[in-house]
C-alpha atoms as a PDB file:
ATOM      1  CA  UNK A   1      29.197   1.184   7.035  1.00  0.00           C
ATOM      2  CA  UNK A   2      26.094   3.166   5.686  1.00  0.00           C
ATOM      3  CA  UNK A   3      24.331  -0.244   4.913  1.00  0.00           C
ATOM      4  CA  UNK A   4      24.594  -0.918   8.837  1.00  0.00           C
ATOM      5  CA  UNK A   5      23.475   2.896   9.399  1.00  0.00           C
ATOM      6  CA  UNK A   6      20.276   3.041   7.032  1.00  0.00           C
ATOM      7  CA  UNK A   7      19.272  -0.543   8.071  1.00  0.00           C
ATOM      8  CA  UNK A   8      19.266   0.631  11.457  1.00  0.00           C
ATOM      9  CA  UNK A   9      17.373   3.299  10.623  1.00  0.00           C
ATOM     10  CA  UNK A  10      14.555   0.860   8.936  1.00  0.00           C
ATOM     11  CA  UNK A  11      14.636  -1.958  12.061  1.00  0.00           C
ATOM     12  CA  UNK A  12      13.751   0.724  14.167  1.00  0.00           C
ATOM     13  CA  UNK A  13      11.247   1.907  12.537  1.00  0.00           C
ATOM     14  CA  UNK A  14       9.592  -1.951  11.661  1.00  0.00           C
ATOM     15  CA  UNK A  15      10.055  -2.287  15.070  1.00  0.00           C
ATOM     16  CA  UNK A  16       7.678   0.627  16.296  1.00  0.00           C
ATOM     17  CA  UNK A  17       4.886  -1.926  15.142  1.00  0.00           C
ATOM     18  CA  UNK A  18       6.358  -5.708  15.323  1.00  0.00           C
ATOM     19  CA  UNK A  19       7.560  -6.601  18.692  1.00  0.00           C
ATOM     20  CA  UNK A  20      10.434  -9.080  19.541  1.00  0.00           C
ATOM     21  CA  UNK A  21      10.858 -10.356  15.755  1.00  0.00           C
ATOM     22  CA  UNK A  22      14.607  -8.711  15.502  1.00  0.00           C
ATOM     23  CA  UNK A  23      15.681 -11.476  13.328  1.00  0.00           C
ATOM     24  CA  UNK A  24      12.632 -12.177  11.778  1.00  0.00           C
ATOM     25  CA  UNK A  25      12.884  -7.940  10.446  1.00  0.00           C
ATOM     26  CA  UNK A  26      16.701  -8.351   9.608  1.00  0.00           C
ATOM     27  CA  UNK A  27      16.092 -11.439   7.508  1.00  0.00           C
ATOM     28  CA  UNK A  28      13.402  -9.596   5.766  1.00  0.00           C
ATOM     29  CA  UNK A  29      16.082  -6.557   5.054  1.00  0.00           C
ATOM     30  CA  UNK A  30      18.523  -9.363   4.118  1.00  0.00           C
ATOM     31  CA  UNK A  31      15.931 -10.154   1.306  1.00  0.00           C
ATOM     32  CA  UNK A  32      15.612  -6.424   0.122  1.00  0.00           C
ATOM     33  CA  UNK A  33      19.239  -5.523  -0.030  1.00  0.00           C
ATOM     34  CA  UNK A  34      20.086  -8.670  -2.193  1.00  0.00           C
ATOM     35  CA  UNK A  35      16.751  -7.584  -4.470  1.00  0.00           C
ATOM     36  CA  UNK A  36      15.418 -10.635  -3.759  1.00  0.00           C
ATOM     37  CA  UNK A  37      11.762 -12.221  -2.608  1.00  0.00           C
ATOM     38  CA  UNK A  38      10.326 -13.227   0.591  1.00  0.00           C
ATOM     39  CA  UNK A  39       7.872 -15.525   1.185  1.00  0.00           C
ATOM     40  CA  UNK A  40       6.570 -15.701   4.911  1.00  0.00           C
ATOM     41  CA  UNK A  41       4.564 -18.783   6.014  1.00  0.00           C
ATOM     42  CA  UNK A  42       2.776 -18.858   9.622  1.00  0.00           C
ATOM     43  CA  UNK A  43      -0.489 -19.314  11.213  1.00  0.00           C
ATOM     44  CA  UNK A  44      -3.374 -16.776  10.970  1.00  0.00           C
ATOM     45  CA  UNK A  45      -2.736 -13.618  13.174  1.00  0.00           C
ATOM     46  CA  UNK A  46       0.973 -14.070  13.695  1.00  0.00           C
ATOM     47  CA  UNK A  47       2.071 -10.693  12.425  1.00  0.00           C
ATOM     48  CA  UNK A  48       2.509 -11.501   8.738  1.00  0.00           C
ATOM     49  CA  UNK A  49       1.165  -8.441   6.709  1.00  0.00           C
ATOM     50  CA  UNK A  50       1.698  -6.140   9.423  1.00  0.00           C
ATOM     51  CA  UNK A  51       5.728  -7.062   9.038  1.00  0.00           C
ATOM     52  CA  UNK A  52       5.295  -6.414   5.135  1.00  0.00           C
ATOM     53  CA  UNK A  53       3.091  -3.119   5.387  1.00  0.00           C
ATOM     54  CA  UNK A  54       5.717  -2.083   8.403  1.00  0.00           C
ATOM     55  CA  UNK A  55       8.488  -2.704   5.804  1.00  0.00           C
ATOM     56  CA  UNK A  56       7.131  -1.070   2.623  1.00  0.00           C
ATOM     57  CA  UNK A  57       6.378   2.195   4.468  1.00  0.00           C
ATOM     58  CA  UNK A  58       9.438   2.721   5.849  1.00  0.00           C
ATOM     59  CA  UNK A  59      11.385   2.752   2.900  1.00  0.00           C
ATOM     60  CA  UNK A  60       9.291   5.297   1.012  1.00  0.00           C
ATOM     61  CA  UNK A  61       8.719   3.148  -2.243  1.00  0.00           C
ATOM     62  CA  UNK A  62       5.431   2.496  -3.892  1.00  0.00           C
ATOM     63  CA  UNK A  63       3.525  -0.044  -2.415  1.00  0.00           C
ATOM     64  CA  UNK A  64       0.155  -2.337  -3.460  1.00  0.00           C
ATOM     65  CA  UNK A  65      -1.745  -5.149  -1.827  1.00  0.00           C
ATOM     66  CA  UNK A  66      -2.802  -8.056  -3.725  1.00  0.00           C
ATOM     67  CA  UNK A  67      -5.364  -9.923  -2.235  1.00  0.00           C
ATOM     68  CA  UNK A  68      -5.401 -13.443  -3.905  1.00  0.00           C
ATOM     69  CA  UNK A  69      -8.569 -15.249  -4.332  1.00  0.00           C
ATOM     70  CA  UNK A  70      -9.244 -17.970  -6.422  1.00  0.00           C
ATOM     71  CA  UNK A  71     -11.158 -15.941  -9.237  1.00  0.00           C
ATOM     72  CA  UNK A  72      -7.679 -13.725  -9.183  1.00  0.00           C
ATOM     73  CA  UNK A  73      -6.600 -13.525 -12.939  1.00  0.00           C
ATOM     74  CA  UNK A  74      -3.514 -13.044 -14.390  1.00  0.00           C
ATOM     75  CA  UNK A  75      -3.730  -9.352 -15.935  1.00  0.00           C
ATOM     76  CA  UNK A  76      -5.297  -8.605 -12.446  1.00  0.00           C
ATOM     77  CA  UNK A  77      -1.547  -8.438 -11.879  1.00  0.00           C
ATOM     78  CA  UNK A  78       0.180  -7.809 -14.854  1.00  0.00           C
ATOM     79  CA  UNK A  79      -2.542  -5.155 -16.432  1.00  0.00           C
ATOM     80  CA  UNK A  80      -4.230  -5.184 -19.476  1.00  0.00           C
ATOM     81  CA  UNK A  81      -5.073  -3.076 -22.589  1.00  0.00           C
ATOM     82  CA  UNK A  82      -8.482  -1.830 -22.719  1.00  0.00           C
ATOM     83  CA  UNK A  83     -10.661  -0.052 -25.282  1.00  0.00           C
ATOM     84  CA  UNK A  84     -11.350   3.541 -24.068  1.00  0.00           C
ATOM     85  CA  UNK A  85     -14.415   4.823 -25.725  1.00  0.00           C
ATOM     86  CA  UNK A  86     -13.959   8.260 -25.204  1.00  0.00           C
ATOM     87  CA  UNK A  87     -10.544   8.656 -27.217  1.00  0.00           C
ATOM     88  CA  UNK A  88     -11.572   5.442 -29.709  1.00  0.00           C
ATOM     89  CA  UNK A  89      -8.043   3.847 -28.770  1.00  0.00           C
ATOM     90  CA  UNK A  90      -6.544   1.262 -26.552  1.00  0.00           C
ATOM     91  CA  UNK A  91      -4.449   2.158 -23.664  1.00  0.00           C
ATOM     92  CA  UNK A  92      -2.727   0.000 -20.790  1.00  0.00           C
ATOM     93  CA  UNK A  93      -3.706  -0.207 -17.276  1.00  0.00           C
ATOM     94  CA  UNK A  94      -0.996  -0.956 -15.198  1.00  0.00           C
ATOM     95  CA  UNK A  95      -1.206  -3.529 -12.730  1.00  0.00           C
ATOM     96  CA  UNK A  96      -0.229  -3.657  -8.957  1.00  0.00           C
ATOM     97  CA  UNK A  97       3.136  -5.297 -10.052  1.00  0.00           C
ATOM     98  CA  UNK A  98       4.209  -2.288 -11.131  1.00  0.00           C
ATOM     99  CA  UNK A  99       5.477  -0.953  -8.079  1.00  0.00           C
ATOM    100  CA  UNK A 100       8.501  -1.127  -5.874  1.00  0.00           C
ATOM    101  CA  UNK A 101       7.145  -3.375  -2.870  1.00  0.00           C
ATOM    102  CA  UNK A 102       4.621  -5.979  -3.814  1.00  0.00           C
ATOM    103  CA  UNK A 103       2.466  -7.584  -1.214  1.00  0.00           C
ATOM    104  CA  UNK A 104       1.012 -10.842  -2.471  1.00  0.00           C
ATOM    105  CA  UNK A 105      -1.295 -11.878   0.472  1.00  0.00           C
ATOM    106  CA  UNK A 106      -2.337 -15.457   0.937  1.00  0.00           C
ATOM    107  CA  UNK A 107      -0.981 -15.867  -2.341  1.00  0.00           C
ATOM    108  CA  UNK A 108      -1.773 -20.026  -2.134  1.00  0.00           C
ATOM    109  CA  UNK A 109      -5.447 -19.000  -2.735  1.00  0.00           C
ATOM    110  CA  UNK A 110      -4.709 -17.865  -6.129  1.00  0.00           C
ATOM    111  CA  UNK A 111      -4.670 -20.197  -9.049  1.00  0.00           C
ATOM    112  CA  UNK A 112      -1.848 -21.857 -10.525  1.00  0.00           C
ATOM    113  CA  UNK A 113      -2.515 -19.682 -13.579  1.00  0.00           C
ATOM    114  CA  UNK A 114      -2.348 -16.442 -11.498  1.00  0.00           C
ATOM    115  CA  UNK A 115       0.623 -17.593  -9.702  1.00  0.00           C
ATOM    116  CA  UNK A 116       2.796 -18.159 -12.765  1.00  0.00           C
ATOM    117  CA  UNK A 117       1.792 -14.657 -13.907  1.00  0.00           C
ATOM    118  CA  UNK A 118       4.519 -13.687 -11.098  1.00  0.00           C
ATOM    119  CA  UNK A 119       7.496 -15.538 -12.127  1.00  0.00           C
ATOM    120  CA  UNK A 120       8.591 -13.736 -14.940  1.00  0.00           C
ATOM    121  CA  UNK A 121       8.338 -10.604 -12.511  1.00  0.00           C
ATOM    122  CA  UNK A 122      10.527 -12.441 -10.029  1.00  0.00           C
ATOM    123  CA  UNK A 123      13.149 -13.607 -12.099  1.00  0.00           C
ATOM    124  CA  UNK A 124      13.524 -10.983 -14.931  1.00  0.00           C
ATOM    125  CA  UNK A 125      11.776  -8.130 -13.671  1.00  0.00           C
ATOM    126  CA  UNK A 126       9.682  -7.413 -16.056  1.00  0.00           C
ATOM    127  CA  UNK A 127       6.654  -8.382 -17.752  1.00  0.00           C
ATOM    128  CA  UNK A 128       5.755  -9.597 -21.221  1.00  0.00           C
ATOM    129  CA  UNK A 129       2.493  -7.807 -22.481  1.00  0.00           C
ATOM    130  CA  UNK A 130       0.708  -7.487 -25.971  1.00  0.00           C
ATOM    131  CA  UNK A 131       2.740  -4.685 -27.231  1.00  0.00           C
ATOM    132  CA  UNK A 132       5.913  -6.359 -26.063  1.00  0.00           C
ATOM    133  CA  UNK A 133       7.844  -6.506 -22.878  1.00  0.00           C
ATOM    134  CA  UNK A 134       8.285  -3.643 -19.963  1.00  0.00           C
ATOM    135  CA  UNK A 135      10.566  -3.769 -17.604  1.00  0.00           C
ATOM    136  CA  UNK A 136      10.196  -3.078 -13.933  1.00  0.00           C
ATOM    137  CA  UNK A 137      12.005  -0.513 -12.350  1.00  0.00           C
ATOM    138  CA  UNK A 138      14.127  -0.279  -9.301  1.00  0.00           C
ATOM    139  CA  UNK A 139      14.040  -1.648  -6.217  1.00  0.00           C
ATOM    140  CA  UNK A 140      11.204  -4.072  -6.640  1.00  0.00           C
ATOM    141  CA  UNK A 141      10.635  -6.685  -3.869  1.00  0.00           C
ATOM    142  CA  UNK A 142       7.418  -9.635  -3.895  1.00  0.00           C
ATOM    143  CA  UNK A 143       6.156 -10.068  -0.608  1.00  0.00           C
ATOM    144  CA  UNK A 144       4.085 -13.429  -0.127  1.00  0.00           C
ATOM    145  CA  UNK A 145       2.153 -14.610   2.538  1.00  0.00           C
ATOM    146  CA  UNK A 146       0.760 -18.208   3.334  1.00  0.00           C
ATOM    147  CA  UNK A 147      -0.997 -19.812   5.596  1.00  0.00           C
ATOM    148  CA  UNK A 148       0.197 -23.619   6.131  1.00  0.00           C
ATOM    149  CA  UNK A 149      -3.140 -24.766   8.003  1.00  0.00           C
ATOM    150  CA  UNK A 150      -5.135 -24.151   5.754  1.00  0.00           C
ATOM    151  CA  UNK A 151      -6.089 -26.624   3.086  1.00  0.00           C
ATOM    152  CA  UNK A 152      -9.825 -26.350   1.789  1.00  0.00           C
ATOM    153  CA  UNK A 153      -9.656 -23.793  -1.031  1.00  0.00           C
ATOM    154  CA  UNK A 154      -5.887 -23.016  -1.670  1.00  0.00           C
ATOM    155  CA  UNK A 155      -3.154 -23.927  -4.566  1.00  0.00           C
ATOM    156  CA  UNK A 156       0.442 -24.929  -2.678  1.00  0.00           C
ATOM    157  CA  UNK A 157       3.610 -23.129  -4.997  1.00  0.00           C
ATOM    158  CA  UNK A 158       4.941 -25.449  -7.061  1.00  0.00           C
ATOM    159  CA  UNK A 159       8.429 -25.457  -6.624  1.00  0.00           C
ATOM    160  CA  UNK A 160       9.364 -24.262  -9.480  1.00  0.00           C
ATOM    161  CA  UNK A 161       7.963 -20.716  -8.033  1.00  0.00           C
ATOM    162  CA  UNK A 162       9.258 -21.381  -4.526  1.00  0.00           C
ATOM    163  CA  UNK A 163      12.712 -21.121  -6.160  1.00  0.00           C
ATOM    164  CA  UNK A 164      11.715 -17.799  -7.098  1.00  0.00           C
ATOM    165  CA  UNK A 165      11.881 -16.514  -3.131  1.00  0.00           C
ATOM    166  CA  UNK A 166      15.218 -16.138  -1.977  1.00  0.00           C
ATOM    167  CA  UNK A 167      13.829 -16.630   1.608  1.00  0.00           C
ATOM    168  CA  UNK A 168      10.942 -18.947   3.509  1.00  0.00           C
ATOM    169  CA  UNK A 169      10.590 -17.215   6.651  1.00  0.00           C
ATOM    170  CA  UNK A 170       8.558 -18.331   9.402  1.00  0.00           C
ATOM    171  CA  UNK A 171       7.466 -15.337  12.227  1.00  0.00           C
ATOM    172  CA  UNK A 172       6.811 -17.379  15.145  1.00  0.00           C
ATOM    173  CA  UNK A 173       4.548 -16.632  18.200  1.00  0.00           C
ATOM    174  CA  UNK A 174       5.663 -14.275  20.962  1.00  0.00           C
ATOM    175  CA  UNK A 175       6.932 -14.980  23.885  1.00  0.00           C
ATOM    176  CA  UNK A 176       4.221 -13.681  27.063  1.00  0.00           C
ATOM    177  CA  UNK A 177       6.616 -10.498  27.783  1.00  0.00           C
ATOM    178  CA  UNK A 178       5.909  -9.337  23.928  1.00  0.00           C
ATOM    179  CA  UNK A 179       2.441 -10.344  23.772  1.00  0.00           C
ATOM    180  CA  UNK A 180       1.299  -8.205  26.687  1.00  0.00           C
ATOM    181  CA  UNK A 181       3.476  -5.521  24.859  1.00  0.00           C
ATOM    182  CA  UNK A 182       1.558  -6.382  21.644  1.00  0.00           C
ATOM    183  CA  UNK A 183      -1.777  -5.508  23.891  1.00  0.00           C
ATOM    184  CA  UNK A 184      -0.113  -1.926  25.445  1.00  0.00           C
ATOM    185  CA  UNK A 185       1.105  -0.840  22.075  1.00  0.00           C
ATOM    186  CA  UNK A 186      -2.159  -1.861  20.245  1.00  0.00           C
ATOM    187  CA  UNK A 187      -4.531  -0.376  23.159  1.00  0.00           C
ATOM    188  CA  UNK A 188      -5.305   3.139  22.036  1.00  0.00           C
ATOM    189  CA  UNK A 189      -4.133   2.754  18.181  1.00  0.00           C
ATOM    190  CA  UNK A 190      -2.720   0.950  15.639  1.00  0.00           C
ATOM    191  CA  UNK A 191       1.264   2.170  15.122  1.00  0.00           C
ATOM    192  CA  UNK A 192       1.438   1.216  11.424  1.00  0.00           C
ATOM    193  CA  UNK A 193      -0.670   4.351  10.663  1.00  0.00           C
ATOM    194  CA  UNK A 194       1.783   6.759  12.464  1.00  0.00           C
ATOM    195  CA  UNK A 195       4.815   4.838  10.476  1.00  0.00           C
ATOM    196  CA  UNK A 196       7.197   7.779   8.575  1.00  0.00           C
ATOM    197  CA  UNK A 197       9.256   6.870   5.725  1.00  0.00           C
ATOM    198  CA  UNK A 198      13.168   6.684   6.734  1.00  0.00           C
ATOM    199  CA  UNK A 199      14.786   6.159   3.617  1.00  0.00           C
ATOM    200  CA  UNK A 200      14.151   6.674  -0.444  1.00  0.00           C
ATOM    201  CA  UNK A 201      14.186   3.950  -3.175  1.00  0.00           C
ATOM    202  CA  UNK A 202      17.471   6.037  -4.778  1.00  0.00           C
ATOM    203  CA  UNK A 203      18.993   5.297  -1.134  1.00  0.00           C
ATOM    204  CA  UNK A 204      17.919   1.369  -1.485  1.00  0.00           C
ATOM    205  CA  UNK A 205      19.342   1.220  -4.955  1.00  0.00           C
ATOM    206  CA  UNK A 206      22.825   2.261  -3.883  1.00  0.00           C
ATOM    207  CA  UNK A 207      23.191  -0.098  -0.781  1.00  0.00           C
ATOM    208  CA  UNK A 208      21.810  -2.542  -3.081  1.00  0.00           C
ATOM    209  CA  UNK A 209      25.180  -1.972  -4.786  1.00  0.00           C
ATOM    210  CA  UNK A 210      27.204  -1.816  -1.956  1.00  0.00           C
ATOM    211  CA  UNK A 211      26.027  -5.030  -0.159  1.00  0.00           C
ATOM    212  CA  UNK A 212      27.698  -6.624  -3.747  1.00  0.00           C
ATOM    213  CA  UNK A 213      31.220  -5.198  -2.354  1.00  0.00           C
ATOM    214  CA  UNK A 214      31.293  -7.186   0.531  1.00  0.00           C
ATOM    215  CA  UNK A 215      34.447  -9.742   1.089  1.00  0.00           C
ATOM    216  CA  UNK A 216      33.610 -13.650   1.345  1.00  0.00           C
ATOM    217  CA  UNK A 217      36.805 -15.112   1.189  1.00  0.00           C
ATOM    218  CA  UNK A 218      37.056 -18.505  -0.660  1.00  0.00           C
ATOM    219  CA  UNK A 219      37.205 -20.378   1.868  1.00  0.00           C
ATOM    220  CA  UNK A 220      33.616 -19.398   2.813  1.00  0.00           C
ATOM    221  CA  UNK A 221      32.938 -19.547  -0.592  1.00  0.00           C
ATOM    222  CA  UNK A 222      33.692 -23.286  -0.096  1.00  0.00           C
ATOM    223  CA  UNK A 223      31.810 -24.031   2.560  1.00  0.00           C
ATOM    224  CA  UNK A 224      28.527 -22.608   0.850  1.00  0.00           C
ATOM    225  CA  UNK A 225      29.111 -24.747  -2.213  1.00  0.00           C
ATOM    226  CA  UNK A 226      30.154 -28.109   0.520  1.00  0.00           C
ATOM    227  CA  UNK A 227      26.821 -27.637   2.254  1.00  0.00           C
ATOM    228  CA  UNK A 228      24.362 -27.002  -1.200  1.00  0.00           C
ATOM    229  CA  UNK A 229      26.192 -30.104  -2.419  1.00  0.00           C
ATOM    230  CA  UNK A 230      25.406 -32.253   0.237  1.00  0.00           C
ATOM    231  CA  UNK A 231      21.750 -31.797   0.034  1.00  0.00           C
ATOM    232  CA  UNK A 232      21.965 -33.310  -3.412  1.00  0.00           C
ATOM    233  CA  UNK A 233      23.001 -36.763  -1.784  1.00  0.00           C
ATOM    234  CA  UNK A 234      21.131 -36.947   1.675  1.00  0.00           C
ATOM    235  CA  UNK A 235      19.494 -40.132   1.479  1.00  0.00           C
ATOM    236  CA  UNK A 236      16.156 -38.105   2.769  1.00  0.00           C
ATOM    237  CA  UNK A 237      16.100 -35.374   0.152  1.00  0.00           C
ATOM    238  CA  UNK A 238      14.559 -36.910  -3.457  1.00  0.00           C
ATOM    239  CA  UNK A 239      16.011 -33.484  -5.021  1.00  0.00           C
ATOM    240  CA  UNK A 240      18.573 -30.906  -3.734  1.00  0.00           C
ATOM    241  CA  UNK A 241      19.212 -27.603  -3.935  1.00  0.00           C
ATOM    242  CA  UNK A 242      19.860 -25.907  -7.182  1.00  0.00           C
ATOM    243  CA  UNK A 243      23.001 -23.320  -7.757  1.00  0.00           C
ATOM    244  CA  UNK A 244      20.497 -20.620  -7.074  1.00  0.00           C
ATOM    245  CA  UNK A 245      20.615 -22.190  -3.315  1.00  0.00           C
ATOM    246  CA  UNK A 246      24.609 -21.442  -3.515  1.00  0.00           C
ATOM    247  CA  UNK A 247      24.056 -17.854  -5.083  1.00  0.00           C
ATOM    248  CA  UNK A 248      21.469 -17.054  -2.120  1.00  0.00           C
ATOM    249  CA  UNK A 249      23.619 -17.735   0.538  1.00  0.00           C
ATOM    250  CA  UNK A 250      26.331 -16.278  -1.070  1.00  0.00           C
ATOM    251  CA  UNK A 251      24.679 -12.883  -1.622  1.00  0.00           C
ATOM    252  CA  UNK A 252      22.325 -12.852   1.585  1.00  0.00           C
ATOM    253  CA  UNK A 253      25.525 -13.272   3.291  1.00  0.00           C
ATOM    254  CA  UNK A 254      26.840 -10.875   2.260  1.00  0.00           C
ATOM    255  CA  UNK A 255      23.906  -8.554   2.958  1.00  0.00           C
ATOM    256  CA  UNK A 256      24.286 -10.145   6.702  1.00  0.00           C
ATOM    257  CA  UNK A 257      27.430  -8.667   6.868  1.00  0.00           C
ATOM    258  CA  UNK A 258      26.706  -5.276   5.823  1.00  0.00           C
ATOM    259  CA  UNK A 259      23.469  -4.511   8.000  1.00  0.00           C
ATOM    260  CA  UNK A 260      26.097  -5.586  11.126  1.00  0.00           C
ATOM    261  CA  UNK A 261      28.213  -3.291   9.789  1.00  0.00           C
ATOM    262  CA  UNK A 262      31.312  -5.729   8.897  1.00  0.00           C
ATOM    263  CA  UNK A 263      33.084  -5.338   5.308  1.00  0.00           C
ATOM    264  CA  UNK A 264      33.491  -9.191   5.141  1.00  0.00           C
ATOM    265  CA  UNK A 265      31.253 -12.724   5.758  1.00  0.00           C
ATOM    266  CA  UNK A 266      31.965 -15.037   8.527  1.00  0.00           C
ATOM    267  CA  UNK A 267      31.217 -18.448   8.644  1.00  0.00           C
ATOM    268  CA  UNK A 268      28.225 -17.450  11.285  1.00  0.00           C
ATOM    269  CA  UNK A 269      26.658 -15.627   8.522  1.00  0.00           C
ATOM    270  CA  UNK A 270      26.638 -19.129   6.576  1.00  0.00           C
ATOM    271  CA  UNK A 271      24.799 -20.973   9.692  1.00  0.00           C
ATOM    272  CA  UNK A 272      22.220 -18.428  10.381  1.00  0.00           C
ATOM    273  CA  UNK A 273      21.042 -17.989   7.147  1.00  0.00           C
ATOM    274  CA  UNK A 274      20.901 -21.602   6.060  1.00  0.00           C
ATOM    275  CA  UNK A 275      17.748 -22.536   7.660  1.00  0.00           C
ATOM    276  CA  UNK A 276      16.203 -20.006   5.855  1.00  0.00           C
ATOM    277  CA  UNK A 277      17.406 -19.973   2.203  1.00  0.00           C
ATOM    278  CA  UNK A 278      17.920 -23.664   1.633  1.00  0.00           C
ATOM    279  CA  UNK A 279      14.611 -25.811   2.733  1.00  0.00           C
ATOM    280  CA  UNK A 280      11.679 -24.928   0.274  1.00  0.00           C
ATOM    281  CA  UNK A 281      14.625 -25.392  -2.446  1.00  0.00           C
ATOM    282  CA  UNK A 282      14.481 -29.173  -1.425  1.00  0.00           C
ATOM    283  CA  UNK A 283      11.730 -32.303  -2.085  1.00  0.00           C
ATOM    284  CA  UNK A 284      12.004 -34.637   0.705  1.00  0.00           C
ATOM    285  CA  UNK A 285      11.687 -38.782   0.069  1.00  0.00           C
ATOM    286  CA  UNK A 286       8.253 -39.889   1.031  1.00  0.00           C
ATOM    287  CA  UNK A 287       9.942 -42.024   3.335  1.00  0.00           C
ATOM    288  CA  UNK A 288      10.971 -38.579   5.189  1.00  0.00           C
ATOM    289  CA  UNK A 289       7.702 -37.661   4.844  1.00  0.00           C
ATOM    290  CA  UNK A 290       6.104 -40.313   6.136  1.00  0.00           C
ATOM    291  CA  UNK A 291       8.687 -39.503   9.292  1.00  0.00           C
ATOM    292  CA  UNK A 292       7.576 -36.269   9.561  1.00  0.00           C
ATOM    293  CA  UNK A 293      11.153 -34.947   8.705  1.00  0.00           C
ATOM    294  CA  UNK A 294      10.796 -31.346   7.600  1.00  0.00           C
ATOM    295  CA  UNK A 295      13.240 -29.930   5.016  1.00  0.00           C
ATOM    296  CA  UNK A 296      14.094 -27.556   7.606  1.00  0.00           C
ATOM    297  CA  UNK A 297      15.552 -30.180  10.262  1.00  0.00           C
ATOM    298  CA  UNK A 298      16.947 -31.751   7.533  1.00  0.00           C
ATOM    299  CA  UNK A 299      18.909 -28.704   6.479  1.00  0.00           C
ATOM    300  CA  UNK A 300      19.978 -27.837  10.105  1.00  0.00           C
ATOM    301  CA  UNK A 301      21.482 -31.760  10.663  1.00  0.00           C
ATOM    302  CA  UNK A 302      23.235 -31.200   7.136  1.00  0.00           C
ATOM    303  CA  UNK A 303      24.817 -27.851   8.506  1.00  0.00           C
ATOM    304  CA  UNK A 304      25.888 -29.713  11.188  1.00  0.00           C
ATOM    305  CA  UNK A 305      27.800 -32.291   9.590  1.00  0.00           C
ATOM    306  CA  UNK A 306      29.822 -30.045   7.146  1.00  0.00           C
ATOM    307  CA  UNK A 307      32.511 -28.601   8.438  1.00  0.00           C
ATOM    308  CA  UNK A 308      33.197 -24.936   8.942  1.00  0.00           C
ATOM    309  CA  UNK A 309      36.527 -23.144   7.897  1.00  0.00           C
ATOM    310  CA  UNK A 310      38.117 -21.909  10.998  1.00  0.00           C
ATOM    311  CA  UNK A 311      41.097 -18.819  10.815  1.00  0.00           C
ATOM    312  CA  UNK A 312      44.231 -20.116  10.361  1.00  0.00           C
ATOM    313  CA  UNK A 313      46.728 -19.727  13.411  1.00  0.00           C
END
């Protein structure tokens, strides 16, 4: 397939700068072809923005950094219309959300004010000004970053807005074989700078529409809605996952399939991808909580229990 062909093109050039995060980078290329967001949670140092600046300049899109601080404000994002003196009229100044890959780092330091100036950009793609509402153009992909440590100073998502990220993906230290290739690589420069684009936003847009062709039979189609249900009536999970938790596997399975270069979605696809798109869709009980039961193991134990279709003899 050219999905599997262009997306191979993009791993390898993410992977020129991120070492030994192979799923980590085709989850985040998951999230692009289904023209959805990521949000990536870790500790400090882990790799974070360098996966999201490794991504946005391989793909040849426009790209801006937001660096959220608590005295961020929302037409900081959105843009605003200002009085120019010189032609006695106002204009707009765009903001860094229009542009194709957004990079929203540490984005739990902003304000709950700030952070709602995203979700209409997230969900509609577009954004509601003075003058009326522009849309955003095509492909256009949030990147967030988070750091779960830290507490003093920061705003958590409310989940409202985590429903907004198709993905919650956490990168994960290295094992000791990839950090001393982290040091060898890093020793004499820093590989991001060298990174070439390898494929155009037209390009994007069209495997955008072809991930959309791939098969999922109903049977799989099944599953995906047996598994969403049954985090509605865990006895740990106060509120389950949404039908946008059932329309996110369904398309980032598909979007698995197509970067392996298969036509249709197996089962597989369903298991590997549910650990990713279901848990910051869920509020745990306190009781959970108090347990230290993360949505995550909770999802993976639910996955377990459902049963998967198997080919018919």
């Amino acid at each position: 397939m050219v999905v599997a062909e262009v997306a191979g093109r993009i791993r390898a050039s993410i992977e020129q700068v991120i070492v030994g995060k192979s799923q980590v980078i085709d989850l985040a290329l998951v999230t692009l072809l289904c023209e959805g967001h990521l949000l990536i949670e870790d500790v400090p140092g882990i790799g974070k923005t360098m996966l999201a600046k490794a991504l946005a300049r391989s793909l040849g899109c426009t790209f801006r950094r937001l660096q959220c601080t608590p005295d961020l404000l929302p037409t900081d994002i959105t843009g605003l219309h200002y009085f120019n003196q010189k032609t006695q009229e106002f204009e707009f100044r765009p903001g860094p959300v229009f542009t194709s890959v957004l990079l929203a780092d540490e984005i739990n330091r902003a304000t709950p004010r700030t952070q709602a100036a995203l979700l209409e950009c997230m969900e509609e793609r577009q954004v509601t000004l003075e003058t009326g509402t522009v849309p955003l153009g095509r492909p256009f992909m949030v990147i967030a970053t988070q750091n779960p440590i830290e507490l003093q100073g920061t705003f958590p998502l409310p989940e409202a807005q985590l429903d907004r990220f198709l993905m919650q993906l956490p990168v994960g230290y290295p094992s000791a074989e990839e950090e001393a290739e982290i040091l060898r690589r890093f020793r004499a420069s820093n590989p991001l700078e060298d990174l070439q684009p390898v494929t155009s936003a037209d390009e994007l847009v069209a495997m955008e529409r072809m991930v959309r062709d791939v098969h999922i039979s109903s049977a799989v189609e099944e599953y995906i809605v047996a598994i969403v249900r049954a985090t509605r009536s865990h006895p740990e999970i106060e509120l389950g996952s949404s039908p946008r938790g059932s329309l996110g596997l369904h398309r980032t399975a598909q979007a698995l399939a197509a970067i392996h270069g298969r036509s249709f979605v197996l089962p597989d696809d369903i298991k590997t991808l549910v650990p990713y798109v279901l848990p910051h869709r869920l509020i745990t009980t306190s009781q959970a909580r108090l347990r230290e039961r993360g949505a995550r193991e909770i999802a993976r134990e639910i996955l377990k229990s459902v049963p998967a279709p198997v080919e018919a003899e």
